[in-house]
N, C-alpha and C. Protein backbone atom coordinates (compact mmCIF):
# COMPACT_ATOMS: atom_id res chain seq x y z
N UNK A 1 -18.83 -8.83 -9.37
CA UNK A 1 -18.60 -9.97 -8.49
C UNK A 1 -18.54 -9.46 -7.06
N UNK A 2 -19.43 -10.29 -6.09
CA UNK A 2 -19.08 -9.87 -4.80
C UNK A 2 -18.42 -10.94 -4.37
N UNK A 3 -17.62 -11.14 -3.47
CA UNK A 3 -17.14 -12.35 -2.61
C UNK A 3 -18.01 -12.15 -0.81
N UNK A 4 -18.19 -10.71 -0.76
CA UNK A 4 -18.86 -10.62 0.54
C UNK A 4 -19.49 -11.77 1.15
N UNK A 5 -19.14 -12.10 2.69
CA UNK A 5 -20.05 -13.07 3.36
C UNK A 5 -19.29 -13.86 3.64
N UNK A 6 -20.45 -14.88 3.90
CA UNK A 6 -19.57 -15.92 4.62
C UNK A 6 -19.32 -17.49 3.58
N UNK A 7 -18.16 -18.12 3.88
CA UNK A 7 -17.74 -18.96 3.05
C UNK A 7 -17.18 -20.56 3.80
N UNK A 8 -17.97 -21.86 3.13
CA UNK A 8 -17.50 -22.71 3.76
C UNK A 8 -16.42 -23.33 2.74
N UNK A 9 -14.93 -23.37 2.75
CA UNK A 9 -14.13 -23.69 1.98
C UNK A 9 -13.32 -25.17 1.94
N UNK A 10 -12.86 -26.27 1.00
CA UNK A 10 -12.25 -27.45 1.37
C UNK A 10 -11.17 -27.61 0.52
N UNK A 11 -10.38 -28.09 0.84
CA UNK A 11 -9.05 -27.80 -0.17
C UNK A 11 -8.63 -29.37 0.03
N UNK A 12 -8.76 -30.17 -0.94
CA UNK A 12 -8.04 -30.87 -0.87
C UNK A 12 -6.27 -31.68 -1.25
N UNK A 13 -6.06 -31.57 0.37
CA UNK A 13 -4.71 -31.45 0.29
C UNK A 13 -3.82 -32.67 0.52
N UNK A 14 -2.82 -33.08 0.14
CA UNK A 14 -2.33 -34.43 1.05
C UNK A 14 -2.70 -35.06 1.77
N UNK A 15 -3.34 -34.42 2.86
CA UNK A 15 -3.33 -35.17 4.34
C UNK A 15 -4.95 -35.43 4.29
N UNK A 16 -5.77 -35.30 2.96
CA UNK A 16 -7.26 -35.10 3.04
C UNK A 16 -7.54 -34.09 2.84
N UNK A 17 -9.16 -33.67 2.74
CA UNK A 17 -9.88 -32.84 2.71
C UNK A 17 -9.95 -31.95 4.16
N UNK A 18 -9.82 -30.70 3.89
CA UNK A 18 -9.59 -29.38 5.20
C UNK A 18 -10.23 -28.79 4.86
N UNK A 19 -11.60 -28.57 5.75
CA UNK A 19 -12.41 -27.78 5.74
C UNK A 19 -12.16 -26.60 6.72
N UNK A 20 -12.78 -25.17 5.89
CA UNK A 20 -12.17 -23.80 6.68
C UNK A 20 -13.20 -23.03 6.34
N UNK A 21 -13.98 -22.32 7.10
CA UNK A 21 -15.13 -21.53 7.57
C UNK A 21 -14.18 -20.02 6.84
N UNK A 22 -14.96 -19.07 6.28
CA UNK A 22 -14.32 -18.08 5.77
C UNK A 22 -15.15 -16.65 5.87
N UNK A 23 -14.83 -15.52 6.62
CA UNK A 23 -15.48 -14.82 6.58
C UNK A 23 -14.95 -13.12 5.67
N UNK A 24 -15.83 -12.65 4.53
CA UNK A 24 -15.07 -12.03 3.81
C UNK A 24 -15.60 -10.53 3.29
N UNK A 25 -15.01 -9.00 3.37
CA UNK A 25 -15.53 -8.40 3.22
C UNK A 25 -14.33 -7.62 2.43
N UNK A 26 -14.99 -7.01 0.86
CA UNK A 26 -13.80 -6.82 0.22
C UNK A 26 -14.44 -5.12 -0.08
N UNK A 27 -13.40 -4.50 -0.59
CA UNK A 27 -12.82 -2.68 -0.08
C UNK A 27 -12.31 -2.46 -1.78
N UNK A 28 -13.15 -2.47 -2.83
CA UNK A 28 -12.10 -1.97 -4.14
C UNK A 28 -11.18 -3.14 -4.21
N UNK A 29 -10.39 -3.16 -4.51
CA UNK A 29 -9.09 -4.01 -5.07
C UNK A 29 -8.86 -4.92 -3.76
N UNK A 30 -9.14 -4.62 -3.03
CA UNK A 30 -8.74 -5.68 -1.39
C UNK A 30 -9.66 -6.56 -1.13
N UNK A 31 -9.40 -7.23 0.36
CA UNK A 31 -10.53 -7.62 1.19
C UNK A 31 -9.76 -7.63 2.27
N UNK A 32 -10.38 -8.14 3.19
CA UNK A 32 -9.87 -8.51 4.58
C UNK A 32 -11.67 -9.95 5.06
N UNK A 33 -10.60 -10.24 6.05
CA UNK A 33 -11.75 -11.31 6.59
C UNK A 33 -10.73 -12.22 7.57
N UNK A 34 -11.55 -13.51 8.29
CA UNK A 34 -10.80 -13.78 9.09
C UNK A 34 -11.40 -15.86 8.70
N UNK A 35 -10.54 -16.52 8.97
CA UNK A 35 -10.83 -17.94 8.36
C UNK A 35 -10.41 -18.54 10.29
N UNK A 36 -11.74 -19.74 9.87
CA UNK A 36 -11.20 -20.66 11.36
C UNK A 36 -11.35 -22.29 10.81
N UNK A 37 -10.25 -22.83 11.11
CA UNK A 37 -10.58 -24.29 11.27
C UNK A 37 -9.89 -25.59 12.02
N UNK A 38 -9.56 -26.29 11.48
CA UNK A 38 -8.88 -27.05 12.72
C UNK A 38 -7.61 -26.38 12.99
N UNK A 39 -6.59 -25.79 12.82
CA UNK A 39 -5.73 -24.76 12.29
C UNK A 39 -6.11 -23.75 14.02
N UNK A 40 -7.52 -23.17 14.10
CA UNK A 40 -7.80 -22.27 14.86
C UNK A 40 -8.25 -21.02 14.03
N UNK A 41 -8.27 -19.89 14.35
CA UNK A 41 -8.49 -18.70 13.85
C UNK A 41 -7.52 -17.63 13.32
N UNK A 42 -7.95 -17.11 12.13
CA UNK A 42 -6.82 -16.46 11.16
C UNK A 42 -7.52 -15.15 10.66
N UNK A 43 -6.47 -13.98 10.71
CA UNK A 43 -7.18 -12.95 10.03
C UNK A 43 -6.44 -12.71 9.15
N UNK A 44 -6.87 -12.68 8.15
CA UNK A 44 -6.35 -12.67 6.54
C UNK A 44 -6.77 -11.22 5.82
N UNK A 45 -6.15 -10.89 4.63
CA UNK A 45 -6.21 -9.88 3.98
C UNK A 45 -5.40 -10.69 2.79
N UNK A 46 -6.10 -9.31 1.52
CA UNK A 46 -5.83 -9.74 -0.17
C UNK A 46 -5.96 -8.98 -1.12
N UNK A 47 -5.94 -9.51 -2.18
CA UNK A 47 -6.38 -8.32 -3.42
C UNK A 47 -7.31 -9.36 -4.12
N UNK A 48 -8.46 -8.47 -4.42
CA UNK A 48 -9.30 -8.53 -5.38
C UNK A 48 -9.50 -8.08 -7.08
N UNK A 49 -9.03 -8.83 -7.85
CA UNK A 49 -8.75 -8.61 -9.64
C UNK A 49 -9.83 -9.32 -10.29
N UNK A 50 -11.11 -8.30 -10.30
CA UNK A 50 -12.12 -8.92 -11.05
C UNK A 50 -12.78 -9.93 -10.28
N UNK A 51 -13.13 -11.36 -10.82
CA UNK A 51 -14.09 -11.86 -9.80
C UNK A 51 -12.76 -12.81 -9.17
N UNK A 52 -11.22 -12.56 -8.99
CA UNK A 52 -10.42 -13.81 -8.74
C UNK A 52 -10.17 -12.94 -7.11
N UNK A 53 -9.72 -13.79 -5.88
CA UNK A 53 -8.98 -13.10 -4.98
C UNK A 53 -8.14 -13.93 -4.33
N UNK A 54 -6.66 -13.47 -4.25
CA UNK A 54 -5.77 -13.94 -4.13
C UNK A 54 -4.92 -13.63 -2.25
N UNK A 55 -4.77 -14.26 -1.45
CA UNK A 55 -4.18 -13.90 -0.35
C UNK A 55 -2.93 -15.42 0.10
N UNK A 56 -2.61 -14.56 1.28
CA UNK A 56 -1.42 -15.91 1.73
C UNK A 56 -1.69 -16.50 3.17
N UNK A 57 -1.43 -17.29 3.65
CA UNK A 57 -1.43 -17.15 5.25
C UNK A 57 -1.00 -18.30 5.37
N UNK A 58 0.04 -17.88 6.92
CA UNK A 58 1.19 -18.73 7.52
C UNK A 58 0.53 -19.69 8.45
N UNK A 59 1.10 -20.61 8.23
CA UNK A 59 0.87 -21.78 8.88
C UNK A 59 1.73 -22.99 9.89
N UNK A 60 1.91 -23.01 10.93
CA UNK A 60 2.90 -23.43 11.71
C UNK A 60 2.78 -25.37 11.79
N UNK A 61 1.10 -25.70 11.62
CA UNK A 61 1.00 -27.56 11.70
C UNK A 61 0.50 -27.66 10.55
N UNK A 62 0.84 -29.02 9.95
CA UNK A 62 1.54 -29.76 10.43
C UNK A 62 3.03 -29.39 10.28
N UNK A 63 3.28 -28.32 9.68
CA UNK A 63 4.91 -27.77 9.28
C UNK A 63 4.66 -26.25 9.20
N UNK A 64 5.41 -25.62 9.84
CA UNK A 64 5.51 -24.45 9.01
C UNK A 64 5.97 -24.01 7.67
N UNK A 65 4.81 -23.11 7.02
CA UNK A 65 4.72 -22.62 5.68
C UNK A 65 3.96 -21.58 5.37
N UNK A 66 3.97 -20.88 3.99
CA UNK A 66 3.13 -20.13 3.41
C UNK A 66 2.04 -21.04 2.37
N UNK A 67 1.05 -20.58 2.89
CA UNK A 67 0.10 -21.04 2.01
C UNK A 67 -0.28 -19.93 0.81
N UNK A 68 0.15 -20.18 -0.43
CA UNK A 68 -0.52 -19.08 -1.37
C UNK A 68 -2.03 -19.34 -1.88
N UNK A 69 -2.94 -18.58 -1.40
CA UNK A 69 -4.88 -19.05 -2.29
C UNK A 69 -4.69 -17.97 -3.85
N UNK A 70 -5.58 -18.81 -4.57
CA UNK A 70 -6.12 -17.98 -5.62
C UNK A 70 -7.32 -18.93 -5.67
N UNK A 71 -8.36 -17.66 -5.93
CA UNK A 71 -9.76 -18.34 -6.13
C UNK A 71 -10.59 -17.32 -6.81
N UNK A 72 -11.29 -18.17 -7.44
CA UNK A 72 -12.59 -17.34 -8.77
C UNK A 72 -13.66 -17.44 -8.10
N UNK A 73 -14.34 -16.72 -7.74
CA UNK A 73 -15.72 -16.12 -7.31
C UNK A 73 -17.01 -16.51 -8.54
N UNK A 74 -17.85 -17.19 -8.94
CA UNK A 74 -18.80 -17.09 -9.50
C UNK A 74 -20.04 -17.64 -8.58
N UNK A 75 -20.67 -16.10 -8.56
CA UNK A 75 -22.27 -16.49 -7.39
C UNK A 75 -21.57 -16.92 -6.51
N UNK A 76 -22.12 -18.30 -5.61
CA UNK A 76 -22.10 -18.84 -4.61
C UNK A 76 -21.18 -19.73 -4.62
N UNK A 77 -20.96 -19.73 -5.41
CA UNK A 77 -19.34 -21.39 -5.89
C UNK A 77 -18.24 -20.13 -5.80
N UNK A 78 -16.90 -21.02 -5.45
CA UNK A 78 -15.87 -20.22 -5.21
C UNK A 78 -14.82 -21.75 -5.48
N UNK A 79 -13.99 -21.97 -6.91
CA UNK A 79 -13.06 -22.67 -6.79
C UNK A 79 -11.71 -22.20 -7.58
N UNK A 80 -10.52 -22.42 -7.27
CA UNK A 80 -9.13 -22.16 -7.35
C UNK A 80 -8.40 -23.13 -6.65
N UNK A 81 -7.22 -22.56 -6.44
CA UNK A 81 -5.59 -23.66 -5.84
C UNK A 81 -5.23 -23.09 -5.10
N UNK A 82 -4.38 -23.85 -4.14
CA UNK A 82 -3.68 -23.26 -2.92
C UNK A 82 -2.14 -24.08 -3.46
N UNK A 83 -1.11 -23.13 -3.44
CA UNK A 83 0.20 -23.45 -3.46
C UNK A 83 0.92 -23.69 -1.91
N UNK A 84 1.02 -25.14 -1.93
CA UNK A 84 1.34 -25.67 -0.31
C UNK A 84 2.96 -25.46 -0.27
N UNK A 85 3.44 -24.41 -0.32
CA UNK A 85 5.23 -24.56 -0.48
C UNK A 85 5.47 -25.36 -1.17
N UNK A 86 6.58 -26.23 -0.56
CA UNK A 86 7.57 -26.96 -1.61
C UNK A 86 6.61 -28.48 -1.71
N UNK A 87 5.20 -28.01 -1.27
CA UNK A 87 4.58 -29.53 -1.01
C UNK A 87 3.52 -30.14 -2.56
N UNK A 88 3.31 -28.95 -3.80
CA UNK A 88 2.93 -28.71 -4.65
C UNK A 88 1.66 -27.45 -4.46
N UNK A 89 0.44 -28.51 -5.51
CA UNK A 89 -0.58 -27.67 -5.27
C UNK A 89 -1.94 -28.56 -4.46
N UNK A 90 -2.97 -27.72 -4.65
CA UNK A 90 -4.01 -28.51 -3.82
C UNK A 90 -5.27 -27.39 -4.56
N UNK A 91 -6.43 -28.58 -5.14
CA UNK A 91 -7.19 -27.70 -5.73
C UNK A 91 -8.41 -27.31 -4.21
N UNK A 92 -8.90 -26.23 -4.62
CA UNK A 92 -10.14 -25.61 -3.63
C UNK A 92 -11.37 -25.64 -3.77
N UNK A 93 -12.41 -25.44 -3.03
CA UNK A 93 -13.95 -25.31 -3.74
C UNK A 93 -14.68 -25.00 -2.57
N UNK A 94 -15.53 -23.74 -2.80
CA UNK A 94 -16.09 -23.13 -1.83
C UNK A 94 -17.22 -22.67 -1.99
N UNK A 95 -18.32 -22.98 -1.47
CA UNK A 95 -19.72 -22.35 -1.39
C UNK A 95 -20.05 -21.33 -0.33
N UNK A 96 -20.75 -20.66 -0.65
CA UNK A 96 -21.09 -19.30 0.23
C UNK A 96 -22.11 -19.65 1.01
N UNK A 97 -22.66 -19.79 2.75
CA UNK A 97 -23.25 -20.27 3.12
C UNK A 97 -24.07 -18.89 4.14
């Protein structure tokens, strides 16, 4: 599994659908990459377990929180959940563009 490249991601969450541009280059068991969207720009890092990769990133609007991702990599599709804090979950789905 590669996740390498670039990724257009939407999570739909409470407030609607959030779309987030994803850029991703993974190292053995890691990655690093950096995500932009209405939010602004984020540089992120993770671990990679097989084709799943899992990272977190803080978020100050509309509330501050941790966002937890897990997502499965197959080819060009990329879908998993994001754990919104105490707000539940929110499923994901991402194509590689």
């Amino acid at each position: 599994m590669s996740a390498d490249g670039n990724w257009k991601i939407t999570i739909q969450s409470p407030m609607g659908a959030q779309e987030v541009e994803a850029s991703i280059t993974t190292s053995g068991d890691t990655f690093t990459g950096t995500t932009s969207g209405r939010m602004g720009e984020q540089t992120i890092e993770g671990k990679v377990a097989g084709d799943t990769l899992t990272w977190s990133s803080a978020i100050s609007q509309p509330m501050p929180m941790t966002l937890e991702f897990s997502a499965t990599v197959a080819g060009d599709a990329m879908t998993g959940n994001v754990k919104l804090g105490a707000f539940g979950n929110a499923p994901l789905t991402g194509v590689r563009v």
